[in-house]
C-alpha atoms as a PDB file:
ATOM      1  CA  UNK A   1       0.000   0.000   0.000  1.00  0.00           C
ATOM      2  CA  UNK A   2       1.383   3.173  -1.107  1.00  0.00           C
ATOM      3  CA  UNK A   3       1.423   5.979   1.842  1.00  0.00           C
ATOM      4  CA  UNK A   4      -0.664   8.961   1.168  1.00  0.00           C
ATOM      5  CA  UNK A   5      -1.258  12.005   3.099  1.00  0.00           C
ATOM      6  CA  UNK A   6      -4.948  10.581   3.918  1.00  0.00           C
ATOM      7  CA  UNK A   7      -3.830   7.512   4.971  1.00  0.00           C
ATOM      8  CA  UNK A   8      -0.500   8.995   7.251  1.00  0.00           C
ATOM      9  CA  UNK A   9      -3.003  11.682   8.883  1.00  0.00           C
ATOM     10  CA  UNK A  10      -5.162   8.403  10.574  1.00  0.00           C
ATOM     11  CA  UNK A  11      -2.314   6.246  11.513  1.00  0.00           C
ATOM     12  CA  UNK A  12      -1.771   5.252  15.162  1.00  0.00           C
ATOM     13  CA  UNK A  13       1.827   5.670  16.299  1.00  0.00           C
ATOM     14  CA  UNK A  14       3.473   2.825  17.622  1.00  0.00           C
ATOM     15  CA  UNK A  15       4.096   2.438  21.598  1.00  0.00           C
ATOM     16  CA  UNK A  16       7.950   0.756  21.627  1.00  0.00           C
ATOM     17  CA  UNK A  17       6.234  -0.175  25.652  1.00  0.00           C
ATOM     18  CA  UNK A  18       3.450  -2.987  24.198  1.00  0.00           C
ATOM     19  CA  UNK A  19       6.725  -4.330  22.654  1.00  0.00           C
ATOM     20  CA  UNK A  20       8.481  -4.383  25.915  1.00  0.00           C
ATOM     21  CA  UNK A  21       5.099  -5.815  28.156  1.00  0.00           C
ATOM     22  CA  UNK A  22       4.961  -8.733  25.311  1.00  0.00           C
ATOM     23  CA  UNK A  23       7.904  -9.174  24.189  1.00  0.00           C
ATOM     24  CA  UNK A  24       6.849  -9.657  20.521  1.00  0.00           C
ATOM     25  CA  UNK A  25       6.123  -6.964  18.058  1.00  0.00           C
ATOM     26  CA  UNK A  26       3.055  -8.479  16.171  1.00  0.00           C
ATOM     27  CA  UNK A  27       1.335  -9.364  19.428  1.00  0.00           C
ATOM     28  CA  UNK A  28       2.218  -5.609  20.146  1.00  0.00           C
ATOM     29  CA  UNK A  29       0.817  -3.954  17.431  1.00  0.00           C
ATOM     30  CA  UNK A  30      -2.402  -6.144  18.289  1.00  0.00           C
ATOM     31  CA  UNK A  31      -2.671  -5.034  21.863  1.00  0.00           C
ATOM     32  CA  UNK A  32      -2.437  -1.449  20.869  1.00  0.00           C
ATOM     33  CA  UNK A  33      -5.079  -1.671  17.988  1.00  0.00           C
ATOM     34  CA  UNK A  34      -7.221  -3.288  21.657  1.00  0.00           C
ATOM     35  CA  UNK A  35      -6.315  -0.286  23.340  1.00  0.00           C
ATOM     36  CA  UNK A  36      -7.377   2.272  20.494  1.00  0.00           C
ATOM     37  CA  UNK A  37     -10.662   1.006  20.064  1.00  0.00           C
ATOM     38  CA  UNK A  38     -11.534  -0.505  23.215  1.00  0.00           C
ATOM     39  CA  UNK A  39     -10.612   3.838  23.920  1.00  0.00           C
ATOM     40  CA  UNK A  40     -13.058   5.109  21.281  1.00  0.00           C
ATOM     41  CA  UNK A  41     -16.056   2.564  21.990  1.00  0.00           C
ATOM     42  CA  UNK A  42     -16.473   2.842  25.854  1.00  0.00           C
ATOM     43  CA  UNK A  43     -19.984   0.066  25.659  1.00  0.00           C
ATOM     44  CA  UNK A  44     -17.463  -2.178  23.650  1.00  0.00           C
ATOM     45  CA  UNK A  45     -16.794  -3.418  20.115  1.00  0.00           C
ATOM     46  CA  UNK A  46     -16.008  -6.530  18.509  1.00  0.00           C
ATOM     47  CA  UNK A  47     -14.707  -7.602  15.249  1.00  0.00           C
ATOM     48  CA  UNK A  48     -14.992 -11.055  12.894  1.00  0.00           C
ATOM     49  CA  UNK A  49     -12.774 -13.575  13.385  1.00  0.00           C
ATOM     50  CA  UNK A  50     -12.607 -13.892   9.545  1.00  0.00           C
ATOM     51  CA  UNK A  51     -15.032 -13.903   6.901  1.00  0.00           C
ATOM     52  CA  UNK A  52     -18.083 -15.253   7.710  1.00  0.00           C
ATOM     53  CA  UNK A  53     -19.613 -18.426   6.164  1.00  0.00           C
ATOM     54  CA  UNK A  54     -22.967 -16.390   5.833  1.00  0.00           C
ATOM     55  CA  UNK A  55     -23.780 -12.552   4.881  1.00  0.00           C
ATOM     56  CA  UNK A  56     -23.904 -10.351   7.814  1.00  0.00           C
ATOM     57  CA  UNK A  57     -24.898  -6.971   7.950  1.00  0.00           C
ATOM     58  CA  UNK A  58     -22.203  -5.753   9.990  1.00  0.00           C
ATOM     59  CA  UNK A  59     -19.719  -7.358   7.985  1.00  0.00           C
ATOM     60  CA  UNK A  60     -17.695  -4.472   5.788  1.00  0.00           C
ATOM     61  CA  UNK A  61     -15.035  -6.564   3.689  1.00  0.00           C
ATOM     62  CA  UNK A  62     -11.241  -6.583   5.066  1.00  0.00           C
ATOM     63  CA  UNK A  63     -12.028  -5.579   8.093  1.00  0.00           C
ATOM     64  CA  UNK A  64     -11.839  -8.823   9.866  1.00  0.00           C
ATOM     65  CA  UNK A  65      -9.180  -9.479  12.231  1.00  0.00           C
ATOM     66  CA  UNK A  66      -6.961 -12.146   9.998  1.00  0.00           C
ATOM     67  CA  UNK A  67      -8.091 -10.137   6.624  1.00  0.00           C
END
């Protein structure tokens, strides 16, 4: 994916200390994508697994968590 200003002007910088608590950087990245959104939905949000088997409405393509 080619960086754009749009794109660069959402990112989330990364927190070198969720390296340091996990000691691995994908499993880092993951708990601070947790601790963005679990900040910007306080009743809670979820996200699908992978593509599911059957349409759902609140399904928006690539947005899964292995996608």
């Amino acid at each position: 994916m080619q960086a754009t200003a749009q794109n660069l002007s959402i990112s989330i910088p990364y927190c070198p200390c969720f390296q340091e608590i996990t000691g691995n950087l994908t499993t880092a990245i993951v708990l601070q994508q947790l601790e963005y959104w679990s900040s910007r939905y306080h009743a809670g949000f979820y996200k699908f697994l992978s593509i599911p088997a059957k349409h759902h409405p609140s399904y928006r393509c690539n947005n899964s968590w292995t996608e």
